[in-house]
N, C-alpha and C. Protein backbone atom coordinates (compact mmCIF):
# COMPACT_ATOMS: atom_id res chain seq x y z
N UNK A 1 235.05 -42.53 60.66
CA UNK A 1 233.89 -42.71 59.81
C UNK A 1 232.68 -42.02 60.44
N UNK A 2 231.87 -41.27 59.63
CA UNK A 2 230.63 -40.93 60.26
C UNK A 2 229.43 -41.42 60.37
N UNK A 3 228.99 -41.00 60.97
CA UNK A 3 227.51 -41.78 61.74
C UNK A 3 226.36 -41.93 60.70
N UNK A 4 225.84 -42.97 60.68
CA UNK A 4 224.70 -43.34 59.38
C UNK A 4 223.60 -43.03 60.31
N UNK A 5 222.04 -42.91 59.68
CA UNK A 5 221.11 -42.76 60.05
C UNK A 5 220.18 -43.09 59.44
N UNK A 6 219.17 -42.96 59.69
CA UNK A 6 217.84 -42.63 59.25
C UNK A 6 216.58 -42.26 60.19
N UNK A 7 215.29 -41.78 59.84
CA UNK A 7 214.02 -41.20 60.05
C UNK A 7 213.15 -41.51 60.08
N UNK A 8 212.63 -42.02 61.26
CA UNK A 8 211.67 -42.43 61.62
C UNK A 8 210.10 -41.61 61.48
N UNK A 9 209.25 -41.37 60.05
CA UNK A 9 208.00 -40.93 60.03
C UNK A 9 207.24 -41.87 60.15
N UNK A 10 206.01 -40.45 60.28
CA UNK A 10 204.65 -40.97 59.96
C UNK A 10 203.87 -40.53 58.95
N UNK A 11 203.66 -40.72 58.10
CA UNK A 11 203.32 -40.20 56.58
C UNK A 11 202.28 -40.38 55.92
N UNK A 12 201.25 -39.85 55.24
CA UNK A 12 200.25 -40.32 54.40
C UNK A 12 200.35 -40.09 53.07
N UNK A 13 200.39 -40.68 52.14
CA UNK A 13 200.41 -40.46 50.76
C UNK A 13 198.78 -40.03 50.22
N UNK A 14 198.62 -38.97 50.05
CA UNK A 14 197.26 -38.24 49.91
C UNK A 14 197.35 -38.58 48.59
N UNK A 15 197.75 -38.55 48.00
CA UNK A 15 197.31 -39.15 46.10
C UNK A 15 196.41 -40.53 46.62
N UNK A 16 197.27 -41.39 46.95
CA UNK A 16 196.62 -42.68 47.71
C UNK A 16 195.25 -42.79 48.08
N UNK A 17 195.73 -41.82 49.70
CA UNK A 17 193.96 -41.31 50.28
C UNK A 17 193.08 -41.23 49.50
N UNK A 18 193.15 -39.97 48.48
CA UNK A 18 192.37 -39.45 47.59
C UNK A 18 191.94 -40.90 46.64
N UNK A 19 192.65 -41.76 46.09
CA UNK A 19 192.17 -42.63 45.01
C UNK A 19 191.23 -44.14 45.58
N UNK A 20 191.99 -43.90 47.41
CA UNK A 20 191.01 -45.04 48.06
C UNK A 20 189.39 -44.06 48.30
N UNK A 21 189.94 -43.07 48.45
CA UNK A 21 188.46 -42.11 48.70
C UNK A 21 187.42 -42.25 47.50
N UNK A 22 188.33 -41.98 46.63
CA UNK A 22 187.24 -41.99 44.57
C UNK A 22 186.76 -43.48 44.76
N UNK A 23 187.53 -44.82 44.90
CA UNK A 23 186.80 -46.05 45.17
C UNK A 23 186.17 -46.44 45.57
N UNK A 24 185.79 -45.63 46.97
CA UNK A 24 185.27 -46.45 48.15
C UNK A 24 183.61 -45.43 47.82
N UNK A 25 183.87 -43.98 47.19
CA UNK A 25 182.94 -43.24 46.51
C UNK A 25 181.81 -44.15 45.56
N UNK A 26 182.54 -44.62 44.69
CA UNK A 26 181.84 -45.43 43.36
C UNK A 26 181.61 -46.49 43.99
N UNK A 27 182.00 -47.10 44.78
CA UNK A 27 181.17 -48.43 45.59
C UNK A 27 180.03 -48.28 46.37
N UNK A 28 179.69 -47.44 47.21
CA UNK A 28 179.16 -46.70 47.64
C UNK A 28 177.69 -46.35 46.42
N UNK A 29 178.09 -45.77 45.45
CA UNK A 29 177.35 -45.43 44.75
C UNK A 29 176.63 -46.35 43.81
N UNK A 30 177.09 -47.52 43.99
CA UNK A 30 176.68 -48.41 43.16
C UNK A 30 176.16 -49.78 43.89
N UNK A 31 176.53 -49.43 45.32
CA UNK A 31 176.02 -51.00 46.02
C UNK A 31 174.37 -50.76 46.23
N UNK A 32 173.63 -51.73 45.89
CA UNK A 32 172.22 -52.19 46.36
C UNK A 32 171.91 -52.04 47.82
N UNK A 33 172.71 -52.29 48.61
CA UNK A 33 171.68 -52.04 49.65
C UNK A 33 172.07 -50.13 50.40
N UNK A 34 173.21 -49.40 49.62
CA UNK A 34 173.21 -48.15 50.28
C UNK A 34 172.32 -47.34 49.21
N UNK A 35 171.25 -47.84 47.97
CA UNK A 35 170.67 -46.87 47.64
C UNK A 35 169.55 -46.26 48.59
N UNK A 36 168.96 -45.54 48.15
CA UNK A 36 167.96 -44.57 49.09
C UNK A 36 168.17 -44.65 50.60
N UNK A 37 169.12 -44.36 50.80
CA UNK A 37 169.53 -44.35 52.52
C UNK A 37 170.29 -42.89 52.43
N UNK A 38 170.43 -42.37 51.53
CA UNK A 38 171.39 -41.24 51.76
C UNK A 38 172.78 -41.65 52.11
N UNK A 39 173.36 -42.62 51.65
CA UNK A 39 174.78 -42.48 51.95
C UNK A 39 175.59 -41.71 50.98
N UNK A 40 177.07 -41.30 51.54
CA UNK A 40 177.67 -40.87 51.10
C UNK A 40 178.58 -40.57 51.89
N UNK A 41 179.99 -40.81 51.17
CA UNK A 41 181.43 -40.77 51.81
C UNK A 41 181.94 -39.32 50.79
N UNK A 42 182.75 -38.35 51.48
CA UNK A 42 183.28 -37.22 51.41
C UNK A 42 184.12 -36.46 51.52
N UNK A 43 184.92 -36.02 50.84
CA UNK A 43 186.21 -34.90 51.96
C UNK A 43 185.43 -33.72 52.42
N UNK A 44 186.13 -33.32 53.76
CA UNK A 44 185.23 -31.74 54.22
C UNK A 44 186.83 -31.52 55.18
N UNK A 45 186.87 -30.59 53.90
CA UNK A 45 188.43 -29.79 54.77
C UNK A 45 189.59 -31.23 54.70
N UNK A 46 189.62 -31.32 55.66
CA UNK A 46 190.57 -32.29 56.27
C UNK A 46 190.28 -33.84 56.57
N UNK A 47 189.37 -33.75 56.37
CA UNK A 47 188.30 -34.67 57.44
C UNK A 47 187.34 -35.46 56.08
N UNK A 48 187.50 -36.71 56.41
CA UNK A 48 186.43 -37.99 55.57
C UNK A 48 185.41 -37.76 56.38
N UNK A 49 184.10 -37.18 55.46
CA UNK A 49 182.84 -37.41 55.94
C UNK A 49 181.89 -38.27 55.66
N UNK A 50 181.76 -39.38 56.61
CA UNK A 50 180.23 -40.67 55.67
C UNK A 50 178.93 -40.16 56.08
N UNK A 51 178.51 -40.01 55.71
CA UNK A 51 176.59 -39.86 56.13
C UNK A 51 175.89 -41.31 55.90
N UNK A 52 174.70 -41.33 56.36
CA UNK A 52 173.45 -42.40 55.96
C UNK A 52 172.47 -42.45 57.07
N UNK A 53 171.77 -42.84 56.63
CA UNK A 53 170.32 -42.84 57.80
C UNK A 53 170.37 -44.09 58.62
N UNK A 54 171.31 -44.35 58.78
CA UNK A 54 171.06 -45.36 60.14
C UNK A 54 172.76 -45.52 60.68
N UNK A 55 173.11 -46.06 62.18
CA UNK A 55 174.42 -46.12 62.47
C UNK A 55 174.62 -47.74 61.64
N UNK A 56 173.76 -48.62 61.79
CA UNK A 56 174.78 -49.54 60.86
C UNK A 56 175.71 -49.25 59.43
N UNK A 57 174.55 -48.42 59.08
CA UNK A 57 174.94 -48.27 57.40
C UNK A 57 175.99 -47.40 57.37
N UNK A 58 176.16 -46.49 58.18
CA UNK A 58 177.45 -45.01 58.09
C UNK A 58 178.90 -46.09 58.78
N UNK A 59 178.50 -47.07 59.29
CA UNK A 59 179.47 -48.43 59.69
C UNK A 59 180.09 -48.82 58.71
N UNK A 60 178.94 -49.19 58.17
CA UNK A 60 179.69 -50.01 57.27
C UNK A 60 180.40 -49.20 55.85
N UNK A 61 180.02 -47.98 55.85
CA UNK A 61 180.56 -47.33 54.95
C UNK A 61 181.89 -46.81 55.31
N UNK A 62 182.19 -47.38 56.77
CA UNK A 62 183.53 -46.86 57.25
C UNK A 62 184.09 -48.67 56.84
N UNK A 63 183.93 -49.30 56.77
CA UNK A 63 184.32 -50.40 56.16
C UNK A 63 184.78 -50.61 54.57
N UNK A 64 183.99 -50.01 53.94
CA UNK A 64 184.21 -49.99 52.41
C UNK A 64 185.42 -49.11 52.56
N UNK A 65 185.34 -47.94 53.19
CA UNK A 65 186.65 -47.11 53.25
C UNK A 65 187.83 -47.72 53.57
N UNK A 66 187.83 -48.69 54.59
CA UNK A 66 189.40 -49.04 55.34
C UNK A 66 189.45 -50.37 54.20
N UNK A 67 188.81 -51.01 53.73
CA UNK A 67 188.64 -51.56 52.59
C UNK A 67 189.99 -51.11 51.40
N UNK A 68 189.25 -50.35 50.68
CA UNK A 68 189.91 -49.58 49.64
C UNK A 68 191.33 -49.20 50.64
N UNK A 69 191.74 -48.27 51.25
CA UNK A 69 192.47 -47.98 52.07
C UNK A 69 193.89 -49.47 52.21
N UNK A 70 193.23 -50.58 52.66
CA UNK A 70 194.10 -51.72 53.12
C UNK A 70 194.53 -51.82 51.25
N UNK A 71 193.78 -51.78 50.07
CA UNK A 71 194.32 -52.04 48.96
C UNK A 71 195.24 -51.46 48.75
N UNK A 72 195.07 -50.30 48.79
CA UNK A 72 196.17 -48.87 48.23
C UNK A 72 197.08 -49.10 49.00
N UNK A 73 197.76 -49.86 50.08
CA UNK A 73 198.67 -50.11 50.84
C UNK A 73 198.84 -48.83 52.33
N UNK A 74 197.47 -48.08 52.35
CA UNK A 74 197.59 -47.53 53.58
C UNK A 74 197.56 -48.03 55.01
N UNK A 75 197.89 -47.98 56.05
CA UNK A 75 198.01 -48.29 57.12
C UNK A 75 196.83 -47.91 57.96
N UNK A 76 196.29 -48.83 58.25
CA UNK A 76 194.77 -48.33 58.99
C UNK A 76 195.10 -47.35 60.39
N UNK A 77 196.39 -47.76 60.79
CA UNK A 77 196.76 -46.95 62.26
C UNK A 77 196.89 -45.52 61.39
N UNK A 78 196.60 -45.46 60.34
CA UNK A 78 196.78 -43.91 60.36
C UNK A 78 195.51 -43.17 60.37
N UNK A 79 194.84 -44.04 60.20
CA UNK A 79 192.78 -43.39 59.56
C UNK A 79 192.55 -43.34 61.31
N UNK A 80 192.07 -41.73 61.79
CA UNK A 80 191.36 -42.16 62.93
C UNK A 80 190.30 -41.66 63.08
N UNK A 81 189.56 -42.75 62.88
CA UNK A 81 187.84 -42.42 62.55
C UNK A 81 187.16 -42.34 64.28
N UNK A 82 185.86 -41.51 64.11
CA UNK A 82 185.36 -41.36 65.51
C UNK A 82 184.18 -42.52 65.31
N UNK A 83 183.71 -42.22 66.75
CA UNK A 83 182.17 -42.78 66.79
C UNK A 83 181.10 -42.32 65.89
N UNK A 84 180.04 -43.21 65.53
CA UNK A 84 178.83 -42.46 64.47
C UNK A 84 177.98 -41.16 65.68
N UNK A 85 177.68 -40.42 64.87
CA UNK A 85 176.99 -39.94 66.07
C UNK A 85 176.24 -39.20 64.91
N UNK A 86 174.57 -38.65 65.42
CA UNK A 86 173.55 -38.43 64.93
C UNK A 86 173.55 -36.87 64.50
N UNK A 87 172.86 -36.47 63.80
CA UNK A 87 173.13 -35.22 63.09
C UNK A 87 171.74 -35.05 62.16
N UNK A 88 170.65 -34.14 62.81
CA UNK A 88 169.60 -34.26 61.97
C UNK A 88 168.52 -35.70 62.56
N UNK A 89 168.43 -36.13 61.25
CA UNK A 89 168.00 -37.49 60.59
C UNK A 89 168.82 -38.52 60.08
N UNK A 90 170.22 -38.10 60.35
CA UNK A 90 171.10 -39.22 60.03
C UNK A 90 172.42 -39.39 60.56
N UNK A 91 172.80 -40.42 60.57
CA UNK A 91 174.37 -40.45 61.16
C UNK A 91 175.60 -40.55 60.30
N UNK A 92 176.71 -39.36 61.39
CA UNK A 92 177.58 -39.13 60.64
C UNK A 92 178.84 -40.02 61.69
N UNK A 93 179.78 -40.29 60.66
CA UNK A 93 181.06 -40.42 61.43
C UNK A 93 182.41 -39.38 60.39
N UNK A 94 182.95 -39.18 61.52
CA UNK A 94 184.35 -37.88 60.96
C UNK A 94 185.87 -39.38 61.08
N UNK A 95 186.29 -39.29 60.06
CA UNK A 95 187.76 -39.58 60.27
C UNK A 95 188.77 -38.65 60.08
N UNK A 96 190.08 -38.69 60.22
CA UNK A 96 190.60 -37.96 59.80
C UNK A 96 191.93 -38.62 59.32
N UNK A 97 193.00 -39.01 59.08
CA UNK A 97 194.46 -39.21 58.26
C UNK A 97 195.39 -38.42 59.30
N UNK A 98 195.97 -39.53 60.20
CA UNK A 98 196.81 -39.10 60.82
C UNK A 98 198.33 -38.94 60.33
N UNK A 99 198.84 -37.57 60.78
CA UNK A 99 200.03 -37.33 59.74
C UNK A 99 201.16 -36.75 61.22
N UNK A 100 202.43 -37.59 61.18
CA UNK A 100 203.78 -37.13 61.94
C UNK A 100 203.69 -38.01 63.10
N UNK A 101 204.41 -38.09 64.04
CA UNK A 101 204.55 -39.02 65.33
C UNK A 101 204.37 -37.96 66.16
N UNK A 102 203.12 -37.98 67.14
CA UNK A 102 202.98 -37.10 68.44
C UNK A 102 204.13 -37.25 69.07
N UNK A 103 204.04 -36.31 70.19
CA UNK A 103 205.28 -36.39 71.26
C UNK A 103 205.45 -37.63 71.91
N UNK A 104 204.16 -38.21 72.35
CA UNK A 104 203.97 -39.36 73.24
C UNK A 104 204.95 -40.32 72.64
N UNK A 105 204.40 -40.69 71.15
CA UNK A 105 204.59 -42.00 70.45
C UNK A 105 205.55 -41.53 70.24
N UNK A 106 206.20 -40.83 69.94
CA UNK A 106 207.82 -40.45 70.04
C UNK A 106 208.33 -41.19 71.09
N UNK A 107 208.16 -40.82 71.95
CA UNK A 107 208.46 -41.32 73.27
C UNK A 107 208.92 -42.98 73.74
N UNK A 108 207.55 -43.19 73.12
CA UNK A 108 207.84 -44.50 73.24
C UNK A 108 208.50 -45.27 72.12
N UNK A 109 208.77 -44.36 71.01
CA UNK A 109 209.84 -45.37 69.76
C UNK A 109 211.23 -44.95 70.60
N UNK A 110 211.33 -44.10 70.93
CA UNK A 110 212.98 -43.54 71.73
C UNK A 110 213.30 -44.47 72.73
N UNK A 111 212.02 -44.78 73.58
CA UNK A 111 212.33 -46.07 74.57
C UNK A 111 212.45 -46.99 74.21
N UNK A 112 211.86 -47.71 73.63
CA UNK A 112 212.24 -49.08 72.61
C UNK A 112 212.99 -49.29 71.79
N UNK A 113 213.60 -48.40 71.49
CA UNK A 113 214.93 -47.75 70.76
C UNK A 113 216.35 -48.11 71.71
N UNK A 114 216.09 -47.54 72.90
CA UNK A 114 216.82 -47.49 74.38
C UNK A 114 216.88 -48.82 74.51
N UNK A 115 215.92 -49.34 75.25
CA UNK A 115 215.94 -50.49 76.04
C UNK A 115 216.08 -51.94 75.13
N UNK A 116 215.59 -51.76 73.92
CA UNK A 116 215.72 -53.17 73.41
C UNK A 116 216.55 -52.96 72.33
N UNK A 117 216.73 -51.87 71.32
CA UNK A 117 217.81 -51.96 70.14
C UNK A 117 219.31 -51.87 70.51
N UNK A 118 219.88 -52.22 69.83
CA UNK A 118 221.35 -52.40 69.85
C UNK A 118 222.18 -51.02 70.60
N UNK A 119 223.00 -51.40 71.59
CA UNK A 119 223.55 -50.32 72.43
C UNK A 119 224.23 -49.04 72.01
N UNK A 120 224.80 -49.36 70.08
CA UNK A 120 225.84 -48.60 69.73
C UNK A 120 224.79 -47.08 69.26
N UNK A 121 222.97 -47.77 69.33
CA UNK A 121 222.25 -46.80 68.48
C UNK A 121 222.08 -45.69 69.26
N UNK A 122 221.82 -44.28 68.71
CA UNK A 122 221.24 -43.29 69.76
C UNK A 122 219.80 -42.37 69.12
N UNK A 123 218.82 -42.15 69.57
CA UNK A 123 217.93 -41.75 68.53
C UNK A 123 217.95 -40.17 69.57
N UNK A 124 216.91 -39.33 68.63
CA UNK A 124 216.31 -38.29 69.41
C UNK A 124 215.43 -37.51 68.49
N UNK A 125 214.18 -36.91 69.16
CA UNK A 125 212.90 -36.46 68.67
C UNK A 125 213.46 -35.33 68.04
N UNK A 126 212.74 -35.21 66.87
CA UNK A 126 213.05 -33.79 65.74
C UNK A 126 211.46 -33.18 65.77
N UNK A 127 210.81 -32.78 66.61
CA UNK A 127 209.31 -32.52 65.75
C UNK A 127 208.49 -33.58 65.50
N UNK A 128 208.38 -33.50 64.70
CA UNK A 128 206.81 -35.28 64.53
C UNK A 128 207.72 -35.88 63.60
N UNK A 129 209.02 -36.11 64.12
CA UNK A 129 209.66 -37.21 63.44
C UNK A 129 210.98 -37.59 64.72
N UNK A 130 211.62 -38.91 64.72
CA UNK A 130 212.75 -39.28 64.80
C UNK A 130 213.91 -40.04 64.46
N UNK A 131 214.72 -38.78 64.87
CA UNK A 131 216.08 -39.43 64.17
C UNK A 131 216.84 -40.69 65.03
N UNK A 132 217.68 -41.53 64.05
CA UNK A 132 217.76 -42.44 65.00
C UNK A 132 219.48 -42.67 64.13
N UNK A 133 220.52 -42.95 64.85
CA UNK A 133 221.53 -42.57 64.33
C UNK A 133 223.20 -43.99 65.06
N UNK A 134 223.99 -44.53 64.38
CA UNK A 134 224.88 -45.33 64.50
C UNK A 134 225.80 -45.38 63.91
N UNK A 135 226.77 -45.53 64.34
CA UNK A 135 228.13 -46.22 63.40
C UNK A 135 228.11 -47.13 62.44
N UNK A 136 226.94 -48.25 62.77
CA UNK A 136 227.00 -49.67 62.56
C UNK A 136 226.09 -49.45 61.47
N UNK A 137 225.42 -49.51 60.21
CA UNK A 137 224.67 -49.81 59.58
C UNK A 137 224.29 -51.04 59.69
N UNK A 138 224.54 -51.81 60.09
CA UNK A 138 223.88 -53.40 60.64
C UNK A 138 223.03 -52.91 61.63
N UNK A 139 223.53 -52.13 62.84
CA UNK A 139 222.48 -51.74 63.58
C UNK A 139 221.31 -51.30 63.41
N UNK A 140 221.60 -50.37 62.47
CA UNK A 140 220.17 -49.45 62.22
C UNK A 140 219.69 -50.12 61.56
N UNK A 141 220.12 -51.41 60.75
CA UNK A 141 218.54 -52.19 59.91
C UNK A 141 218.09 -52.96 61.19
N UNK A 142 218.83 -53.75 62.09
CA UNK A 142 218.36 -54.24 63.48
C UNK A 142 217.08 -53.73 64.04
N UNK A 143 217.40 -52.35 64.19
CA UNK A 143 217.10 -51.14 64.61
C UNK A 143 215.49 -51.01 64.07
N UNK A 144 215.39 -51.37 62.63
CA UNK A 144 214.27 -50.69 61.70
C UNK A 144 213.43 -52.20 61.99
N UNK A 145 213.86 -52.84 62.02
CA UNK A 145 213.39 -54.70 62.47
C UNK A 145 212.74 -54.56 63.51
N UNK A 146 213.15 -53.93 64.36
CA UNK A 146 212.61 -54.11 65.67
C UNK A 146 211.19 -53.17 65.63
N UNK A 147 211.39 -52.02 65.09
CA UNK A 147 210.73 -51.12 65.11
C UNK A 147 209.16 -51.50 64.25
N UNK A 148 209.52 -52.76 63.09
CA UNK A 148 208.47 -53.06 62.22
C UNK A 148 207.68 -53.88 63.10
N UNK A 149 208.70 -54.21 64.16
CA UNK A 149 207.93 -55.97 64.70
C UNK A 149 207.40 -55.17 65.47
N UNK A 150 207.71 -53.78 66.53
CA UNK A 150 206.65 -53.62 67.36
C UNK A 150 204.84 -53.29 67.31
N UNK A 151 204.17 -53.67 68.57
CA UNK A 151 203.09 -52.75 68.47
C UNK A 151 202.83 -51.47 68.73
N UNK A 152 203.03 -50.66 67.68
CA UNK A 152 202.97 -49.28 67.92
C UNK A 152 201.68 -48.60 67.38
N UNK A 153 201.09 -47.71 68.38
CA UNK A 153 200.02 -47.41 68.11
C UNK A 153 199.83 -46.30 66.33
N UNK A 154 200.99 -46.01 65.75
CA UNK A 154 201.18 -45.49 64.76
C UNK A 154 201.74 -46.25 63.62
N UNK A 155 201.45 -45.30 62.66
CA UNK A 155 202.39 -46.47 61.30
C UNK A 155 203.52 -45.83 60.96
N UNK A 156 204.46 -46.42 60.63
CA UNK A 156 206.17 -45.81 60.76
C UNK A 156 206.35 -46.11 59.49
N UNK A 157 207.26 -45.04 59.02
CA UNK A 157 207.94 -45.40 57.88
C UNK A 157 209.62 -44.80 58.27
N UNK A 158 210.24 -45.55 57.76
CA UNK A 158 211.88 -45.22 57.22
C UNK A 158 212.63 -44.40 55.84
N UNK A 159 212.92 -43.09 56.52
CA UNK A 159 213.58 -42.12 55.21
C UNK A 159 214.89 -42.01 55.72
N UNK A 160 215.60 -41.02 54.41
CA UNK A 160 216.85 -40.60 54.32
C UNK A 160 218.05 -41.77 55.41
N UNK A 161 217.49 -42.79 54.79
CA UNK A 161 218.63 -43.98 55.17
C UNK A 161 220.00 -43.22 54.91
N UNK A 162 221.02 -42.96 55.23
CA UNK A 162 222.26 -42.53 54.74
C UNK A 162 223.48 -43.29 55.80
């Protein structure tokens, strides 16, 4: 019999992004206390841009964002927003939508993979993804269990179960 598997990503659904982005836009645009402050949340390239004239307020507009974001069912470990920092007359903060598993965090799903999942499993890094592979299909849901329960500094998803 051959070996079952599946794929360990890290993924963003940009339709998603984009519709927590249009929300968190019109809230923004309509709340009382961000009028005349210059706020405003943005795409630029790649990158969520908030503006406003003070660091609380460009704060909290990173709040309305992870807001909308937690609705749409995104994973906040994927948004990695910086510090506010000043620009002009007002403060900006950059996030960006983290997309694939670095080498590192690879690393450490392969070890925890190793040391605590079931012995029959064997995984190994593909690029900003890993494969993780068994005889046992009991294992590999074990396998995907363990992987949900950990703290991993990324958000994981499970493809091409086969």
């Amino acid at each position: 019999m051959a070996d079952s598997s599946f794929d360990v990503v890290s993924k963003v659904d940009k339709m998603e992004t984009d519709n927590a982005l249009n929300q968190a836009i019109k809230e923004v645009e309509q709340r009382y206390d961000f009028k005349n402050v210059g706020a405003s949340i943005e795409w630029s390239g790649e990158k969520v841009l908030m503006k406003a004239n003070s660091e609380e307020r460009v704060k909290a507009i990173l709040e309305v964002f992870e807001a909308k974001l937690i609705k749409r069912g995104i994973s906040l470990r994927s948004l990695d927003a910086g510090d506010p920092f000043p620009s002009g007359k007002e403060f900006r903060i950059e996030a960006k939508m983290k997309e694939g598993i670095d080498q590192e965090n690879a690393k450490k799903v392969t070890k925890l993979i190793r040391d605590e999942g079931p012995k029959s499993v064997k995984s190994q890094i593909q690029g900003d993804e890993v494969r993780v592979s068994s005889k046992s299909r009991d294992d590999l849901q074990a396998t995907m269990a363990l992987l949900k329960g950990a703290d991993l500094p990324v958000a994981l998803q499970f493809v091409n179960f086969r």
